[in-house]
N, C-alpha and C. Protein backbone atom coordinates (compact mmCIF):
# COMPACT_ATOMS: atom_id res chain seq x y z
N UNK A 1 -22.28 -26.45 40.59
CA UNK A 1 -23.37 -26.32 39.65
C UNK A 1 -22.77 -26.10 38.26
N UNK A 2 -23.07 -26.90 37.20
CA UNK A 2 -22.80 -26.52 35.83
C UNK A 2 -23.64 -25.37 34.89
N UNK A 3 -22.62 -24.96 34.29
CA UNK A 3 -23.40 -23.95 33.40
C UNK A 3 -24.72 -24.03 33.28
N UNK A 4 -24.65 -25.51 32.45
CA UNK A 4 -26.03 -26.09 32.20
C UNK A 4 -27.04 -25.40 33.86
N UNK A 5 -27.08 -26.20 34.63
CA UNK A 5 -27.71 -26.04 35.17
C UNK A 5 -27.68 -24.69 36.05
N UNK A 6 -26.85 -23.37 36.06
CA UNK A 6 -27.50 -22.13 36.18
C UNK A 6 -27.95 -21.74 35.40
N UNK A 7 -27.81 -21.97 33.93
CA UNK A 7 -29.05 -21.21 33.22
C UNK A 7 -30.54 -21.52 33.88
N UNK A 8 -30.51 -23.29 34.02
CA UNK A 8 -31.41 -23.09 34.33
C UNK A 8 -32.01 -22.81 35.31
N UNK A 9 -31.70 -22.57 36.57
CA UNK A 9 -32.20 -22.15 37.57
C UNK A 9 -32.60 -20.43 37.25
N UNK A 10 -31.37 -19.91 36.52
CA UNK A 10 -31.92 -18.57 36.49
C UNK A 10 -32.90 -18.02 35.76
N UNK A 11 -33.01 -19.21 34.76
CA UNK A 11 -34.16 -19.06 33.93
C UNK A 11 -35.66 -19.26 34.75
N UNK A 12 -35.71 -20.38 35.62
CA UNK A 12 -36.61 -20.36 36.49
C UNK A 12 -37.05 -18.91 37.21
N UNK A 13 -35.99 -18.95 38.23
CA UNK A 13 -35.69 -17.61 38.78
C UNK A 13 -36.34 -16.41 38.24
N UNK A 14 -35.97 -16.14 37.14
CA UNK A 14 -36.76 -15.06 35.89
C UNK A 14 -38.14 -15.38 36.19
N UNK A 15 -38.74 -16.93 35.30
CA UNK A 15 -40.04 -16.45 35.24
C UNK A 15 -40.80 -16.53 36.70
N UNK A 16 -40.11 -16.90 37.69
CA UNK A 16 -41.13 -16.90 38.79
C UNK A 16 -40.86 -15.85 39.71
N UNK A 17 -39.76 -15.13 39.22
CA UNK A 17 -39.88 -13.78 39.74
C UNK A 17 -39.15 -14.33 41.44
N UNK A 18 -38.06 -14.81 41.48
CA UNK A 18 -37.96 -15.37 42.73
C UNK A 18 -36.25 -14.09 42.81
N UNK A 19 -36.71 -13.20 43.57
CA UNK A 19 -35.67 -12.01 43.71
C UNK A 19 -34.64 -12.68 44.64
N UNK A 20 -35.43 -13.42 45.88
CA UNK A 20 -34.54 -14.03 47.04
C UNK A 20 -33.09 -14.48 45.90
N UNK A 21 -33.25 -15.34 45.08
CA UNK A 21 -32.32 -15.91 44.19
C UNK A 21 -31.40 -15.26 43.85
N UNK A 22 -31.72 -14.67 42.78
CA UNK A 22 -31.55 -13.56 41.78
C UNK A 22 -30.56 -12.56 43.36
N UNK A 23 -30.96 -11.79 44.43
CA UNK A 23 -30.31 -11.04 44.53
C UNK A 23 -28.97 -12.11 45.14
N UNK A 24 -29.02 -13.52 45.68
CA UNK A 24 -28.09 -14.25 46.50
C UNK A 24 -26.82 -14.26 45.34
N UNK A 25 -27.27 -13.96 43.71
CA UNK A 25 -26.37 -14.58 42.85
C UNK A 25 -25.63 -12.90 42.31
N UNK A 26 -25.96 -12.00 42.99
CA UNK A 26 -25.48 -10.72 42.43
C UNK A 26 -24.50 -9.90 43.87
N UNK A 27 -24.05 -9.28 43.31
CA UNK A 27 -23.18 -8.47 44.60
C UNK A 27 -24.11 -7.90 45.63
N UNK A 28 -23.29 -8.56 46.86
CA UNK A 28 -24.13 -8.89 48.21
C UNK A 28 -24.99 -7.20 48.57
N UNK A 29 -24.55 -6.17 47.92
CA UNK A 29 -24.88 -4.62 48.80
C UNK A 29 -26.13 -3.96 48.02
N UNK A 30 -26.87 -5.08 46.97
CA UNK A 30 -27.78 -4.59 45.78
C UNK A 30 -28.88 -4.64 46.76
N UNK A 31 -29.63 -3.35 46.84
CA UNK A 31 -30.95 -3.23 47.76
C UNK A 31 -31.66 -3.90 46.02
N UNK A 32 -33.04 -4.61 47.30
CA UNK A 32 -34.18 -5.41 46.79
C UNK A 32 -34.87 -4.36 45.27
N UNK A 33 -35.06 -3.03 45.23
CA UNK A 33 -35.51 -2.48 44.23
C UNK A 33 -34.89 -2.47 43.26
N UNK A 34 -33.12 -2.66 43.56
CA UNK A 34 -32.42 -2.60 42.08
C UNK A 34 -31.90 -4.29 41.82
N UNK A 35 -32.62 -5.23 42.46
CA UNK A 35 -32.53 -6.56 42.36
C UNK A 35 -34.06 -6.82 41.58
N UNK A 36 -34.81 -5.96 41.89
CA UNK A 36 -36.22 -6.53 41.18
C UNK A 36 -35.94 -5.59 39.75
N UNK A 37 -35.18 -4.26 39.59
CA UNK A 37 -35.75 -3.76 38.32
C UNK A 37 -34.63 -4.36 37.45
N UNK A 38 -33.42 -5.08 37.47
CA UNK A 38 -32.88 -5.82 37.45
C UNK A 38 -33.23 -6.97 36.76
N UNK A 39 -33.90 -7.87 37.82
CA UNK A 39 -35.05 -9.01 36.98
C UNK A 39 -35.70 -8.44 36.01
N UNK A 40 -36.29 -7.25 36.05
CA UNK A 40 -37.29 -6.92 34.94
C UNK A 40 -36.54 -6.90 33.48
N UNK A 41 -34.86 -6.06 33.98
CA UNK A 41 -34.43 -5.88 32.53
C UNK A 41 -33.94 -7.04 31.71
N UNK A 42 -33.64 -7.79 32.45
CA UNK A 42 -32.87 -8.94 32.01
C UNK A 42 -34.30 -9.75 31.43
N UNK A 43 -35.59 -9.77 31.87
CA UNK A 43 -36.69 -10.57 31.58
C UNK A 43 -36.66 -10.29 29.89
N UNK A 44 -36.91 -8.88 30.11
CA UNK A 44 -37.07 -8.32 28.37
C UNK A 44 -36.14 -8.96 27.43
N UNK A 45 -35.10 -9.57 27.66
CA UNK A 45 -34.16 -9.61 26.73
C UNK A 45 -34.07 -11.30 26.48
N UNK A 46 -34.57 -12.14 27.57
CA UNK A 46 -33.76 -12.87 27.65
C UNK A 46 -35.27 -13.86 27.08
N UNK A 47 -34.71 -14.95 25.69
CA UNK A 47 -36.18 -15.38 25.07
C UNK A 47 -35.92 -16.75 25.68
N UNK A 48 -35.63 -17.06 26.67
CA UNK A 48 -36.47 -18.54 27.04
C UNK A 48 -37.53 -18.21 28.15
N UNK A 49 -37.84 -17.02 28.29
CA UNK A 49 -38.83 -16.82 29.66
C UNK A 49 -39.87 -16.38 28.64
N UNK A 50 -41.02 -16.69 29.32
CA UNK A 50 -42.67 -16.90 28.36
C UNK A 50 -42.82 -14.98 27.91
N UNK A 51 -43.19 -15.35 27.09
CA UNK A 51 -44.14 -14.10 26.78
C UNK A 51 -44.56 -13.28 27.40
N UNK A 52 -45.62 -13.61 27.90
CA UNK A 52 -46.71 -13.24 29.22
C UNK A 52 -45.52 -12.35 30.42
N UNK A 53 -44.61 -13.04 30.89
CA UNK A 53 -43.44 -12.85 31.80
C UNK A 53 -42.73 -11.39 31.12
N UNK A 54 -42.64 -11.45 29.99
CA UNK A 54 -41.96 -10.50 29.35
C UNK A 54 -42.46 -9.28 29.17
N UNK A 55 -43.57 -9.57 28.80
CA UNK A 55 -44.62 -8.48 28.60
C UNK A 55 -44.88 -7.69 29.70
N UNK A 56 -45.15 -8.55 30.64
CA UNK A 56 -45.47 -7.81 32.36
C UNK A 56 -43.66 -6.81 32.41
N UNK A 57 -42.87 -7.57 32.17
CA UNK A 57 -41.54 -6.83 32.95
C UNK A 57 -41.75 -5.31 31.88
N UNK A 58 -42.11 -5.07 30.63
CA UNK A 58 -41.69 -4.19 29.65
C UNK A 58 -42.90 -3.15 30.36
N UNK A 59 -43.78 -4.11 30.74
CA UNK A 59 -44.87 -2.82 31.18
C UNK A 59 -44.38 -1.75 32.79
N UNK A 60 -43.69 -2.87 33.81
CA UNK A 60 -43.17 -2.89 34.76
C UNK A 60 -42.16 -1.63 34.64
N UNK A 61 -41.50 -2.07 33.46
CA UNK A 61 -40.39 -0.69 33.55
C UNK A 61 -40.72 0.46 32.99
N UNK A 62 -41.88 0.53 31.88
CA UNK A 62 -42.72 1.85 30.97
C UNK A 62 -42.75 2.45 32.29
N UNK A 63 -43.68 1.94 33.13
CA UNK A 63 -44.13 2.73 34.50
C UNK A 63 -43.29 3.55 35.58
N UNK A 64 -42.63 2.86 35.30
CA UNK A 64 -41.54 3.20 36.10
C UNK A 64 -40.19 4.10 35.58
N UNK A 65 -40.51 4.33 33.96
CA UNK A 65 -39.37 5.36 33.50
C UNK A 65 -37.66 4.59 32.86
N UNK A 66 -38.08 2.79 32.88
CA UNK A 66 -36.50 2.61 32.86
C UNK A 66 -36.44 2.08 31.60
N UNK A 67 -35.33 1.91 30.96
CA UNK A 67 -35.16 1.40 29.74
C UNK A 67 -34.51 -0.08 30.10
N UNK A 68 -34.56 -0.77 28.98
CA UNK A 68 -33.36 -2.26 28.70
C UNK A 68 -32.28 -2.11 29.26
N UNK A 69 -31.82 -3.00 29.75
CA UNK A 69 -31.09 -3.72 30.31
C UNK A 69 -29.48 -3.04 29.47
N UNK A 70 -29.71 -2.84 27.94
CA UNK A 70 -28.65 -2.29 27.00
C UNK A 70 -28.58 -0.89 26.67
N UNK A 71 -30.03 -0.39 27.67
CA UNK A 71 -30.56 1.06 27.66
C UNK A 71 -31.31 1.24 26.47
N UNK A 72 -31.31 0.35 25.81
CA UNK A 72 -32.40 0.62 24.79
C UNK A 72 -33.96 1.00 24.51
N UNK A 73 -34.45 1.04 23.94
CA UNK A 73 -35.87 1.49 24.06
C UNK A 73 -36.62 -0.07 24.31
N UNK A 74 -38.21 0.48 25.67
CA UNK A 74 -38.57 -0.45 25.48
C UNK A 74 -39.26 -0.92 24.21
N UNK A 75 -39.91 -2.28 23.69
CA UNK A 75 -40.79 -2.46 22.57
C UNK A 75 -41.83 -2.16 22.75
N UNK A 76 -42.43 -1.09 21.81
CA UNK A 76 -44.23 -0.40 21.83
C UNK A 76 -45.31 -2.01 22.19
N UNK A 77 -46.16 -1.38 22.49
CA UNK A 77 -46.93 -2.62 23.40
C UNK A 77 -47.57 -3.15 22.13
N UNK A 78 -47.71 -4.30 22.10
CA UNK A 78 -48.65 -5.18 20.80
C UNK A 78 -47.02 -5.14 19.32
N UNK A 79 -46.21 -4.71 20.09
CA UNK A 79 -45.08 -4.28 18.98
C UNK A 79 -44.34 -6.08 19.33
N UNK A 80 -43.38 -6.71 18.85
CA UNK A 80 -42.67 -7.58 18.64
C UNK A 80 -41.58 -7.93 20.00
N UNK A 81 -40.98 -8.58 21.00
CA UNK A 81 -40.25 -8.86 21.88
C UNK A 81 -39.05 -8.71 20.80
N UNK A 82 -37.38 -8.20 21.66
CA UNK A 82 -36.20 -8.84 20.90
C UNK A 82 -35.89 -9.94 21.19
N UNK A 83 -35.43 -10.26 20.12
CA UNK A 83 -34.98 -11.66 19.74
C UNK A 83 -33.92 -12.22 20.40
């Protein structure tokens, strides 16, 4: 598979939320919860996945207590995605 084409699969992967993937491409011993909050952090950051997708993951992790992916703060809601 070329670069090219894992971005894009993982970009897929991202917005459809497909963990099966996502955990096959990460170290084999990652239980499913730190493979999904995982997806979430990487969603926030990463701008070829929609809006909508992004928004859900930032709310996903408020709830749940976790920060970015860089540990950063999440973005206040109606506030701007990073770039």
């Amino acid at each position: 598979m070329s670069s090219k084409q894992y971005q894009q699969r993982l970009q897929a992967a991202l917005e459809s939320g497909d963990l099966a993937y996502l955990r096959s491409i990460g170290p084999p011993d990652k239980s499913m919860n730190v493979v999904e909050a995982a997806m979430h952090k990487m969603r926030v950051d990463h701008t070829k996945v929609s809006a909508a997708k992004r928004w859900e993951s930032v709310e996903w992790l408020r709830e749940r207590g976790l920060r970015r992916m860089n540990g950063m703060e999440l973005p206040e809601s109606g506030g701007e995605l990073p770039a």
